[in-house]
C-alpha atoms as a PDB file:
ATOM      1  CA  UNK A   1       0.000   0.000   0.000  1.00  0.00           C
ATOM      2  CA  UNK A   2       1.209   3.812  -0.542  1.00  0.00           C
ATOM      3  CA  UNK A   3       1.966   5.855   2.161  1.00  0.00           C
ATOM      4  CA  UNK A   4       0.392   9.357   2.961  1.00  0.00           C
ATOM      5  CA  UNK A   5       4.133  10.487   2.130  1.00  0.00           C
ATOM      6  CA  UNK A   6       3.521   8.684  -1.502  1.00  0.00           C
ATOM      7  CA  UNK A   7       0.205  10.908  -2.090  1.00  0.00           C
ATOM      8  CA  UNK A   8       1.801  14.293  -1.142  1.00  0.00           C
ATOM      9  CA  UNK A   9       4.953  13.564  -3.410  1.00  0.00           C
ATOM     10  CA  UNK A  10       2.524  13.261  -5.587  1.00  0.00           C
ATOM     11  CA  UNK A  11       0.172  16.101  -5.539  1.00  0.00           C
ATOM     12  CA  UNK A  12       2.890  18.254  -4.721  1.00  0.00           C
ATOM     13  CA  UNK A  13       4.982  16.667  -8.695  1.00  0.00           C
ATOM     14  CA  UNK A  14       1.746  17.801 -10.054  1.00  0.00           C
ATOM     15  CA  UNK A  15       0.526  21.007  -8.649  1.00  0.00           C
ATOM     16  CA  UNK A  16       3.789  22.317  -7.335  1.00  0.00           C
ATOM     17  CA  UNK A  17       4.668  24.037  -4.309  1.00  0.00           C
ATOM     18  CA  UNK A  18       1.999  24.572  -1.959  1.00  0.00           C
ATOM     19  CA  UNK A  19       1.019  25.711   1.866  1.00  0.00           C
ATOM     20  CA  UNK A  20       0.951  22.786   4.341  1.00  0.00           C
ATOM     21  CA  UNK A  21      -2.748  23.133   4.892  1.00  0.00           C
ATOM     22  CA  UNK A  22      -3.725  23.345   1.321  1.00  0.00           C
ATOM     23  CA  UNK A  23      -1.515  19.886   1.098  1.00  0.00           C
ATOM     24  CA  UNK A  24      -3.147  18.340   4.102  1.00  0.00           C
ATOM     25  CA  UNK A  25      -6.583  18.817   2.663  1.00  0.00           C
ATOM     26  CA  UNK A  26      -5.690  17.303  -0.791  1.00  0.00           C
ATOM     27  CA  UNK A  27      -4.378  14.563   0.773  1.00  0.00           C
ATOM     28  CA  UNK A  28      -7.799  14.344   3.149  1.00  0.00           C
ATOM     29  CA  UNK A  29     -10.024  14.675  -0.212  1.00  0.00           C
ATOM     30  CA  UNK A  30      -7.928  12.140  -2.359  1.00  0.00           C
ATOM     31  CA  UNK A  31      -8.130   9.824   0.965  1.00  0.00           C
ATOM     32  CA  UNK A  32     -12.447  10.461   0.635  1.00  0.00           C
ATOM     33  CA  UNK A  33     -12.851   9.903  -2.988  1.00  0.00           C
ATOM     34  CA  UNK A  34     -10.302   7.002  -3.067  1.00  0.00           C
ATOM     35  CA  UNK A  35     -12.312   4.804  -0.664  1.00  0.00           C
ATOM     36  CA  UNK A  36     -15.480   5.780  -2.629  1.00  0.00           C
ATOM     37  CA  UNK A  37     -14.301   5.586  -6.424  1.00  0.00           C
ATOM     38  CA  UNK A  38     -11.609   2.530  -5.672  1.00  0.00           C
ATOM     39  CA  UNK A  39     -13.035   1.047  -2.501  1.00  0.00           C
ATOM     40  CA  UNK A  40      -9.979   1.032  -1.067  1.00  0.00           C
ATOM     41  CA  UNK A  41      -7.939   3.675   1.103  1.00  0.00           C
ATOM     42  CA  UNK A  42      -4.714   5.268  -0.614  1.00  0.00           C
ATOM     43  CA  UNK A  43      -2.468   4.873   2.732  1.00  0.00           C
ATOM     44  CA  UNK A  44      -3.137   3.663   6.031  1.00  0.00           C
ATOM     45  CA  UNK A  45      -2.370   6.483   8.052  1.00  0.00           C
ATOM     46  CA  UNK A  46      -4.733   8.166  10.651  1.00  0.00           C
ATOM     47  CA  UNK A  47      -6.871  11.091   9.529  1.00  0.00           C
ATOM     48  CA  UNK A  48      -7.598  13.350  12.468  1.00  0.00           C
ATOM     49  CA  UNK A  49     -10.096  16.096  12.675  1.00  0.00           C
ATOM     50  CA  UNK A  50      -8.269  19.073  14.145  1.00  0.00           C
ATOM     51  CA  UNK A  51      -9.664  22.464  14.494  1.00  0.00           C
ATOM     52  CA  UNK A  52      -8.438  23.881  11.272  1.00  0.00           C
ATOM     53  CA  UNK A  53     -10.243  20.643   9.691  1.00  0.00           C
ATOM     54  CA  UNK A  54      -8.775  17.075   8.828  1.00  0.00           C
ATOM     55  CA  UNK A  55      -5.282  16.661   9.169  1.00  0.00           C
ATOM     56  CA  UNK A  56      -2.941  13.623   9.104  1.00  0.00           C
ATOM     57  CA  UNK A  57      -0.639  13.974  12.086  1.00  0.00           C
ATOM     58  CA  UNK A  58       1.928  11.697  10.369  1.00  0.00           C
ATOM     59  CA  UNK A  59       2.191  14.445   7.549  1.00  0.00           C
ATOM     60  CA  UNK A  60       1.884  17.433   9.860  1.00  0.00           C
ATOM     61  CA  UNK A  61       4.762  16.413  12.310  1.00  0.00           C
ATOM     62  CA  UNK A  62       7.018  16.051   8.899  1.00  0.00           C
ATOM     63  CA  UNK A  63       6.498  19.547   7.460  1.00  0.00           C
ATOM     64  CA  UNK A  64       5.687  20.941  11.225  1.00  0.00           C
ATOM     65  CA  UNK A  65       7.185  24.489  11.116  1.00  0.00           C
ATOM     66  CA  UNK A  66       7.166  24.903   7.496  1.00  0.00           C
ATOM     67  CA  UNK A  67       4.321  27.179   6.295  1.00  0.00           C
ATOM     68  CA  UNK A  68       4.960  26.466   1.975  1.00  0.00           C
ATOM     69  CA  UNK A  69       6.050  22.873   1.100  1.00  0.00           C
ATOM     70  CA  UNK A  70       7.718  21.960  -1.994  1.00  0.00           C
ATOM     71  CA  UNK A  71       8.695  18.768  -1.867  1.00  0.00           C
ATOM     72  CA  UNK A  72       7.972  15.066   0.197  1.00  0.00           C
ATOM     73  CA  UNK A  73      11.525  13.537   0.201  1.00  0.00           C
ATOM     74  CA  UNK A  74       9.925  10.400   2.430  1.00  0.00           C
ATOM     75  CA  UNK A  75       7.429   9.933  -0.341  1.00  0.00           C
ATOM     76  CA  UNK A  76       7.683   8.025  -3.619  1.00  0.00           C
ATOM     77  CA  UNK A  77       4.736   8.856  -5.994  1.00  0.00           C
ATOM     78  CA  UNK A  78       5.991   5.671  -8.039  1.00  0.00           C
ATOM     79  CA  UNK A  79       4.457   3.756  -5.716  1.00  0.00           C
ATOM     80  CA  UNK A  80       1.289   4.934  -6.425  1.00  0.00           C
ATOM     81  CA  UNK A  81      -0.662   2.748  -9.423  1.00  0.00           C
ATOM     82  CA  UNK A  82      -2.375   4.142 -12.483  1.00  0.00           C
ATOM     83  CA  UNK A  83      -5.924   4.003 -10.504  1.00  0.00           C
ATOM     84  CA  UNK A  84      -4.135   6.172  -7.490  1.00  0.00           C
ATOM     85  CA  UNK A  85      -3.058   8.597  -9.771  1.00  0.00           C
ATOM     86  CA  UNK A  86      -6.451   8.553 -11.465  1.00  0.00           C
ATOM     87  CA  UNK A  87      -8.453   9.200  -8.618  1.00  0.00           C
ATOM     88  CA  UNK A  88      -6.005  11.726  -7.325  1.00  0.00           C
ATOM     89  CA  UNK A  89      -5.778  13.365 -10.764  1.00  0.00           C
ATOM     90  CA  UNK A  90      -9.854  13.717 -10.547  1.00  0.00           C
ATOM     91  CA  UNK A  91      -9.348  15.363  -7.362  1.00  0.00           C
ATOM     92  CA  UNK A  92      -7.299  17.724  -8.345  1.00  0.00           C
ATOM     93  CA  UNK A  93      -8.879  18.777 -11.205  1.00  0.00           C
ATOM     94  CA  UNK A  94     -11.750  19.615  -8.849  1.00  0.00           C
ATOM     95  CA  UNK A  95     -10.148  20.749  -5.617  1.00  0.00           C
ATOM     96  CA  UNK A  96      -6.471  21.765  -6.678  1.00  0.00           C
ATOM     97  CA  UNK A  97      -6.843  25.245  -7.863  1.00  0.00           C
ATOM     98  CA  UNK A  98      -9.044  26.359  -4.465  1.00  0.00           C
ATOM     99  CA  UNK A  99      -7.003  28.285  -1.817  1.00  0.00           C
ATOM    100  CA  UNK A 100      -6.290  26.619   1.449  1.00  0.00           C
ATOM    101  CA  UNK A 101      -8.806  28.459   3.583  1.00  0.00           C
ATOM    102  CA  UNK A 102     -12.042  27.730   1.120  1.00  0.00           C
ATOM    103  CA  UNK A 103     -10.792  23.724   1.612  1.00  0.00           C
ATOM    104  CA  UNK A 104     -10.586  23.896   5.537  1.00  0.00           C
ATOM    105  CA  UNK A 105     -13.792  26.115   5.173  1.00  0.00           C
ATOM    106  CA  UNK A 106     -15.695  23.216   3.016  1.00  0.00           C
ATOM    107  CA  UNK A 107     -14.649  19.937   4.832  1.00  0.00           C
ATOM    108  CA  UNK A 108     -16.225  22.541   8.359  1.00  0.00           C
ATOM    109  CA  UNK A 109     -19.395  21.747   6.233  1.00  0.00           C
ATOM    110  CA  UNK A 110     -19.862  18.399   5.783  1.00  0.00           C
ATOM    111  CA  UNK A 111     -20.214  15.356   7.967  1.00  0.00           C
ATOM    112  CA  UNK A 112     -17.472  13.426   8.525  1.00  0.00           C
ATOM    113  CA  UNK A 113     -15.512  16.013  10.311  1.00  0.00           C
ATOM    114  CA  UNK A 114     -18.348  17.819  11.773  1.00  0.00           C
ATOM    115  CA  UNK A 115     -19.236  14.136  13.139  1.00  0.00           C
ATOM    116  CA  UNK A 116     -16.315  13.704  14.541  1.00  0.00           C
ATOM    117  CA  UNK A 117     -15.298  16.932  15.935  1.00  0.00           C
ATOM    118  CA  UNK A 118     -19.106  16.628  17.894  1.00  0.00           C
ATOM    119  CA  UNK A 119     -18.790  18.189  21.366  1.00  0.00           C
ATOM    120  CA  UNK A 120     -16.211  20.417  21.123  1.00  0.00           C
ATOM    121  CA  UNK A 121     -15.929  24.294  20.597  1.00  0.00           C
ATOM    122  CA  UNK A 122     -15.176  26.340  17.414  1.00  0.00           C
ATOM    123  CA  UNK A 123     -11.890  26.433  17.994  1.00  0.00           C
ATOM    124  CA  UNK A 124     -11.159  23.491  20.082  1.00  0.00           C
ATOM    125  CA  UNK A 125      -8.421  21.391  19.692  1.00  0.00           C
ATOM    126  CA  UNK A 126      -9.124  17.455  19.680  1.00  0.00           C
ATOM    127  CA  UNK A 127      -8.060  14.410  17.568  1.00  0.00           C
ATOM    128  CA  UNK A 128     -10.707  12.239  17.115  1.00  0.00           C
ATOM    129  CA  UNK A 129     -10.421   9.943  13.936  1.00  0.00           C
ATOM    130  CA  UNK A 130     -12.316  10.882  10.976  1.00  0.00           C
ATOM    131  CA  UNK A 131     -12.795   7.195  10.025  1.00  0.00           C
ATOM    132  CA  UNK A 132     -12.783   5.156   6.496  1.00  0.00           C
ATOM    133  CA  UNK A 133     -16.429   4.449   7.149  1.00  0.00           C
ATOM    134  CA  UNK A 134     -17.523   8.082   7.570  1.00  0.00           C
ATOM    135  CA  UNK A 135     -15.553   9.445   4.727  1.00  0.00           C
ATOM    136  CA  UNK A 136     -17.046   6.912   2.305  1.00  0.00           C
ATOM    137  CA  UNK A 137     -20.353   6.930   3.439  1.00  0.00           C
ATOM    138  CA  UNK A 138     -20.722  10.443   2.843  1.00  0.00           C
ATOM    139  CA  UNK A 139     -18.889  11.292   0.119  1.00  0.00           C
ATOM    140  CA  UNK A 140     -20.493   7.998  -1.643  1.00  0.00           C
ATOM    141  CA  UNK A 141     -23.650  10.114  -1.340  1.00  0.00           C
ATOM    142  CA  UNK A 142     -22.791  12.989  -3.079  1.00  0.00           C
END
């Protein structure tokens, strides 16, 4: 299986340099559609929803302190195959040219992070799991 590092080496080959949120919500949205257009995840790695929305901690602690990031050195994005890139091709055709603030604004709006955030304050910190199972059932209804 990829890694999370494998997906941002990736998306970052593709779209270029980016901010770390912007990344960290590409990398939540490929996660989404992945399990609903493959039925499978792209990496194994926990998805947490923080108060700035979904973030994978694995990710953040490797670019923590770095606002733009250029490049994943502990990624591969050969490892990804042709229905990987596919799916995160599709989503960033549709997500990829939105700044990082109108992402973290839209995944405030729908369910799985709003689910699992549930209980705490604007604002909050927390790190309950946005699970595989919330992710697909919702965006599988779209």
């Amino acid at each position: 299986m990829a890694t999370v590092f494998d997906v941002a080496d990736y998306i970052l080959h593709q779209k270029g340099e980016m901010t770390a949120m912007k990344l960290q919500k590409l990398v939540y949205y490929s996660q989404a559609w992945g399990l609903v257009w493959d039925e499978a995840p792209l990496f194994d790695a926990k998805i947490e929803a923080w108060a700035n929305g979904p973030v994978v901690p694995l990710l953040f602690q490797a670019h923590q302190g770095e606002y733009v990031v250029s490049r994943e050195p502990r990624g591969d994005r050969n490892n990804l195959s042709d229905e990987q890139r596919e799916t995160i091709d599709a989503v960033l055709a549709h997500y990829g040219d939105k700044a990082a603030a109108w992402l973290s604004d839209l995944t405030h709006r729908e369910d799985p992070w709003r689910d699992a955030r549930h209980g705490l304050a604007d604002g909050e910190r927390g790190n309950r799991e946005i699970t595989h199972a919330s992710m697909a059932e919702f965006y599988g209804n779209l």
